[in-house]
N, C-alpha and C. Protein backbone atom coordinates (compact mmCIF):
# COMPACT_ATOMS: atom_id res chain seq x y z
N UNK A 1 -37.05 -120.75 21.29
CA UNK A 1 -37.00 -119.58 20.43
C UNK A 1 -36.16 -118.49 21.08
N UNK A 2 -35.50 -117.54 19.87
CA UNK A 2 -34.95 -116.38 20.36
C UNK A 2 -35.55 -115.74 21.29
N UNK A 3 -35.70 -114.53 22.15
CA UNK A 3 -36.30 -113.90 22.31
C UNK A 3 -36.85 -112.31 21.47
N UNK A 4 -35.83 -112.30 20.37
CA UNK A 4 -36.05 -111.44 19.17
C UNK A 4 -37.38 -112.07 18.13
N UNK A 5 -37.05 -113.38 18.31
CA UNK A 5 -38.18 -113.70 17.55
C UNK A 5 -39.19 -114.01 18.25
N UNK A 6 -39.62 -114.05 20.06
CA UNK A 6 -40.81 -114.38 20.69
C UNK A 6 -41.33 -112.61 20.30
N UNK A 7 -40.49 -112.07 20.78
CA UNK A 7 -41.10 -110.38 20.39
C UNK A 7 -41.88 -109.93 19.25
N UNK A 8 -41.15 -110.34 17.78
CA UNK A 8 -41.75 -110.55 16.57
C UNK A 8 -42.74 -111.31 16.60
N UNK A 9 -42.94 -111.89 17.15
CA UNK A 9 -44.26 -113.28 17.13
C UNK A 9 -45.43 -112.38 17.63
N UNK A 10 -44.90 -112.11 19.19
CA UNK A 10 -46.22 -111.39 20.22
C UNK A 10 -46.77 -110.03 19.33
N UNK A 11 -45.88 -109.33 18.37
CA UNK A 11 -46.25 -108.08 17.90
C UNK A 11 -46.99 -108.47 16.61
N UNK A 12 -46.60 -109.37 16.16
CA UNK A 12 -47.59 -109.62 14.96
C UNK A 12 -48.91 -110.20 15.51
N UNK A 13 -49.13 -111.27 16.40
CA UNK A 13 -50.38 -111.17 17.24
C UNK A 13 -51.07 -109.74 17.46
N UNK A 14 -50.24 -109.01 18.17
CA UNK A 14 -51.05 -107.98 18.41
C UNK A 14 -51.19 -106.91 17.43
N UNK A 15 -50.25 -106.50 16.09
CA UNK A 15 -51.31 -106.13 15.16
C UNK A 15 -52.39 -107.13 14.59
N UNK A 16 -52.35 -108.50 14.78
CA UNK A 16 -53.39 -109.11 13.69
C UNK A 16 -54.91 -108.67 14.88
N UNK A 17 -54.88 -108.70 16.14
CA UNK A 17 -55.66 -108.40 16.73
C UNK A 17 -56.52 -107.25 16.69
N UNK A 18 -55.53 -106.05 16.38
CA UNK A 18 -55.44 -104.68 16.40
C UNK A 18 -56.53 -104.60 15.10
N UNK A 19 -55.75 -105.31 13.90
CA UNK A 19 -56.76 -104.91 12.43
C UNK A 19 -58.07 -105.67 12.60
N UNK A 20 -58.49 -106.60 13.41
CA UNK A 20 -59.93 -107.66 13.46
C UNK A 20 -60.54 -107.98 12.28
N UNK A 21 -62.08 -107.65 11.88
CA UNK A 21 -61.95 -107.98 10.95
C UNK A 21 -62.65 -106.26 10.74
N UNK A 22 -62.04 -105.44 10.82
CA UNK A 22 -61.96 -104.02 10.19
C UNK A 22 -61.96 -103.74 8.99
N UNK A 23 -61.50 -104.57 7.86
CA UNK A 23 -60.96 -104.49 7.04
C UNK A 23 -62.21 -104.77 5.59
N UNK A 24 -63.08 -104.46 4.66
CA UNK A 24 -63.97 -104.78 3.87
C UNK A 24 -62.81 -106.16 2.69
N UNK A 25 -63.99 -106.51 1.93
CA UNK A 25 -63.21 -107.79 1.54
C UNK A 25 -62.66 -107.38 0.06
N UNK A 26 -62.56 -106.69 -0.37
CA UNK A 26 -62.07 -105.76 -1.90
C UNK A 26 -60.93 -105.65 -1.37
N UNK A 27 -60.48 -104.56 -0.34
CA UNK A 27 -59.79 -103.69 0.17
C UNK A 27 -58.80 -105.23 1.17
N UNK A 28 -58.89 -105.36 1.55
CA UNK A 28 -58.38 -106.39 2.77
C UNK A 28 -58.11 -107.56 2.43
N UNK A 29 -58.03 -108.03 1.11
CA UNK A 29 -57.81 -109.15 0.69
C UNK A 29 -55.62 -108.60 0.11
N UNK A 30 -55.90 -107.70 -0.35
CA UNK A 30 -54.21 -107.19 -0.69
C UNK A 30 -53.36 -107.20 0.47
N UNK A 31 -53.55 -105.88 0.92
CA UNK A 31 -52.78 -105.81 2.52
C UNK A 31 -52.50 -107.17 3.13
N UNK A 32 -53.91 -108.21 3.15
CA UNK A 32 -53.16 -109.07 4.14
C UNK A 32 -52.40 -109.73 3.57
N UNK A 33 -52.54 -110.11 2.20
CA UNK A 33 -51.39 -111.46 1.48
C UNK A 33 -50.67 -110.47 2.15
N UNK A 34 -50.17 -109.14 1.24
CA UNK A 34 -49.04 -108.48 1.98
C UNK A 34 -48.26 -109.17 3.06
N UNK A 35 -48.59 -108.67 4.04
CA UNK A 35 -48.59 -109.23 6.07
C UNK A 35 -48.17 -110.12 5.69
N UNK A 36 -48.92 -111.13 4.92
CA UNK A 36 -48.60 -112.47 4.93
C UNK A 36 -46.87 -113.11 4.61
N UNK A 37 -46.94 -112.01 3.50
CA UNK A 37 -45.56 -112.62 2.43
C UNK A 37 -44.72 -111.53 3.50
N UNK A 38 -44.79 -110.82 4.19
CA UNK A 38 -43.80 -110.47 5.06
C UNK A 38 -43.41 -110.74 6.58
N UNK A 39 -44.21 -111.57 7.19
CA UNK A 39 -44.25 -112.56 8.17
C UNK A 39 -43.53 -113.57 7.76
N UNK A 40 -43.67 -114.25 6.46
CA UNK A 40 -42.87 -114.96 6.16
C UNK A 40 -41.17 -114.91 5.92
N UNK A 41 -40.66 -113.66 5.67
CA UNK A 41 -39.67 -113.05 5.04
C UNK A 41 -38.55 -113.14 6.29
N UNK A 42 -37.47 -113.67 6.57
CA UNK A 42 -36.71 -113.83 7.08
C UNK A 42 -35.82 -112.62 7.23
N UNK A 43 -36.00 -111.89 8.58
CA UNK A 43 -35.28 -110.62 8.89
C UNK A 43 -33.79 -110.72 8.98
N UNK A 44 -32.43 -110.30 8.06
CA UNK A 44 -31.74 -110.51 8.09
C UNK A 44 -30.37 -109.73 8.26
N UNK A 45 -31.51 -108.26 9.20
CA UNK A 45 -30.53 -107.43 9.22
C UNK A 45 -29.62 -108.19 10.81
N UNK A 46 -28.80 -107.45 10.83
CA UNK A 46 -27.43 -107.71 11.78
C UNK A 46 -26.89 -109.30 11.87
N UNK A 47 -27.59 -109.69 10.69
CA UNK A 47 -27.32 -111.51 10.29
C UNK A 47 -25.62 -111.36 9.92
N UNK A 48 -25.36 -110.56 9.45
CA UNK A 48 -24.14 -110.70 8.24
C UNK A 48 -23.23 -109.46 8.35
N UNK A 49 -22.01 -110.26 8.78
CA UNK A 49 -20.78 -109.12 8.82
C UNK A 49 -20.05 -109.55 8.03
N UNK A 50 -18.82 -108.74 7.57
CA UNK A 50 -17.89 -108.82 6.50
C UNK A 50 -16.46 -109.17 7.39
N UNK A 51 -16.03 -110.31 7.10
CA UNK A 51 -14.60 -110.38 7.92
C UNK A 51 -13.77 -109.43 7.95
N UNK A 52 -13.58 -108.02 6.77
CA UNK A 52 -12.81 -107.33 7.72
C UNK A 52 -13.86 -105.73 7.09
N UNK A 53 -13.53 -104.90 7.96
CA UNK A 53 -14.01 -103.54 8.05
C UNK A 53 -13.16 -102.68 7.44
N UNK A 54 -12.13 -103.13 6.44
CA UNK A 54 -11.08 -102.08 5.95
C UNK A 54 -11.75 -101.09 4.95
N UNK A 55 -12.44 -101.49 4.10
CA UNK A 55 -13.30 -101.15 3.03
C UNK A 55 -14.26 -100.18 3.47
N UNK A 56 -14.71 -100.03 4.54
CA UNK A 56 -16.13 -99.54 5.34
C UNK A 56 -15.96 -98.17 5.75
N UNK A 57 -16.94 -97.23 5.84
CA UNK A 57 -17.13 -96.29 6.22
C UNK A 57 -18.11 -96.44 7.53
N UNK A 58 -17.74 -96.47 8.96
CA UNK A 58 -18.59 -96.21 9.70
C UNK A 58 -18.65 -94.92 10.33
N UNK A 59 -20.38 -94.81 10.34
CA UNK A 59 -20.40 -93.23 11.19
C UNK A 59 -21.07 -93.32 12.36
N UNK A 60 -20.92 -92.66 13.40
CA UNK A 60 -21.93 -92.36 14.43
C UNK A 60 -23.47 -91.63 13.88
N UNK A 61 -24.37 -91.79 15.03
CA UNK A 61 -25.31 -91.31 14.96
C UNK A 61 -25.41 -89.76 14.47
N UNK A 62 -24.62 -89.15 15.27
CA UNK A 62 -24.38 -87.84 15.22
C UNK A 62 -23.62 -87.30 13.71
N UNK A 63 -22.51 -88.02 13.94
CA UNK A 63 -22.45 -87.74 12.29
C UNK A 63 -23.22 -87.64 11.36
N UNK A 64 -23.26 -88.98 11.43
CA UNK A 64 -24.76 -89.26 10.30
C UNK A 64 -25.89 -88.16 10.02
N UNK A 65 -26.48 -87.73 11.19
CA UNK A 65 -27.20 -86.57 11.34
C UNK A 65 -26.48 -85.10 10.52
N UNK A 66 -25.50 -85.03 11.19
CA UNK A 66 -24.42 -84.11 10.70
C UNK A 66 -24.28 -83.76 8.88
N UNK A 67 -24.50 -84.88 8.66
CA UNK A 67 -24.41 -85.39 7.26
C UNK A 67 -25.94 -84.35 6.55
N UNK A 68 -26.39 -85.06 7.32
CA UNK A 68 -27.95 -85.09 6.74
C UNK A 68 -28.31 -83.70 6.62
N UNK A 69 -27.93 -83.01 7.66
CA UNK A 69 -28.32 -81.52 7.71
C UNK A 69 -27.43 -80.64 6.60
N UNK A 70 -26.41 -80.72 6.63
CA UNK A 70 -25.56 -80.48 5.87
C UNK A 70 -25.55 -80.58 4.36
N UNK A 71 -26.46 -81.94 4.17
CA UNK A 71 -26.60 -81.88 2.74
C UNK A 71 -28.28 -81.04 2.14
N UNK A 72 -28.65 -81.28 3.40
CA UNK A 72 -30.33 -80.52 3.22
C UNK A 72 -29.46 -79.00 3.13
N UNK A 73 -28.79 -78.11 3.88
CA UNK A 73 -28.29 -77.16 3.32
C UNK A 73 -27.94 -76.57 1.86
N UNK A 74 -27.35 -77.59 1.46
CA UNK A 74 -26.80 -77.59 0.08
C UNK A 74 -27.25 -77.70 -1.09
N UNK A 75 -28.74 -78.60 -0.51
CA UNK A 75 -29.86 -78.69 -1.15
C UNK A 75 -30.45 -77.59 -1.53
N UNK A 76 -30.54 -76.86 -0.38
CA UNK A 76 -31.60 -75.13 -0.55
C UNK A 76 -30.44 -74.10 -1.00
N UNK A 77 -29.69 -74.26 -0.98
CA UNK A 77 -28.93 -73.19 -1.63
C UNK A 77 -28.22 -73.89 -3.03
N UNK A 78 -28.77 -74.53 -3.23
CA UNK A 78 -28.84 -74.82 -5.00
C UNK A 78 -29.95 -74.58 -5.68
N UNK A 79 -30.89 -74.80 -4.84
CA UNK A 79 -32.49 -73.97 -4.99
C UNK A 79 -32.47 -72.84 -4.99
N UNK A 80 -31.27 -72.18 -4.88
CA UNK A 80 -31.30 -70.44 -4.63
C UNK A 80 -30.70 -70.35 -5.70
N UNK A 81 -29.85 -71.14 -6.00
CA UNK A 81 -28.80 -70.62 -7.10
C UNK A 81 -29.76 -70.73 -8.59
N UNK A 82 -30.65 -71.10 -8.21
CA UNK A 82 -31.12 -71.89 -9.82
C UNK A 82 -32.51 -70.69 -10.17
């Protein structure tokens, strides 16, 4: 095995440990299918790149942030305007 996926393995052990049986049987019968059908679910982020990056917008962290604040600005002063 990966070691991305021994990590995923050991952490789902240790929430299933974590919840015991905490859980009443009304209430705890949803959540876990939940768990369940997402344990199963094949994680497929950083699976898939695009042969070329011409099309793409990449940003840094900081940008990104940059972004974010910037539009929360714009946000509250449209809230002012209104």
């Amino acid at each position: 095995m990966e070691r991305w996926e021994l990590i995923k393995q050991e952490d789902a052990q240790r929430r299933a440990a974590q919840n015991g049986d905490n859980t009443d049987d009304q209430d705890g019968a949803q959540p876990e299918q939940a768990q369940l059908n997402a344990d199963g679910e094949i994680d497929w982020r950083g699976c898939y790149m695009p042969e070329s990056l011409k099309d793409s917008v990449l940003f840094t962290r900081t940008q990104l942030l940059s972004l974010i604040n910037r539009k929360r600005e714009l946000d509250e002063d449209r809230v002012n305007l209104d």
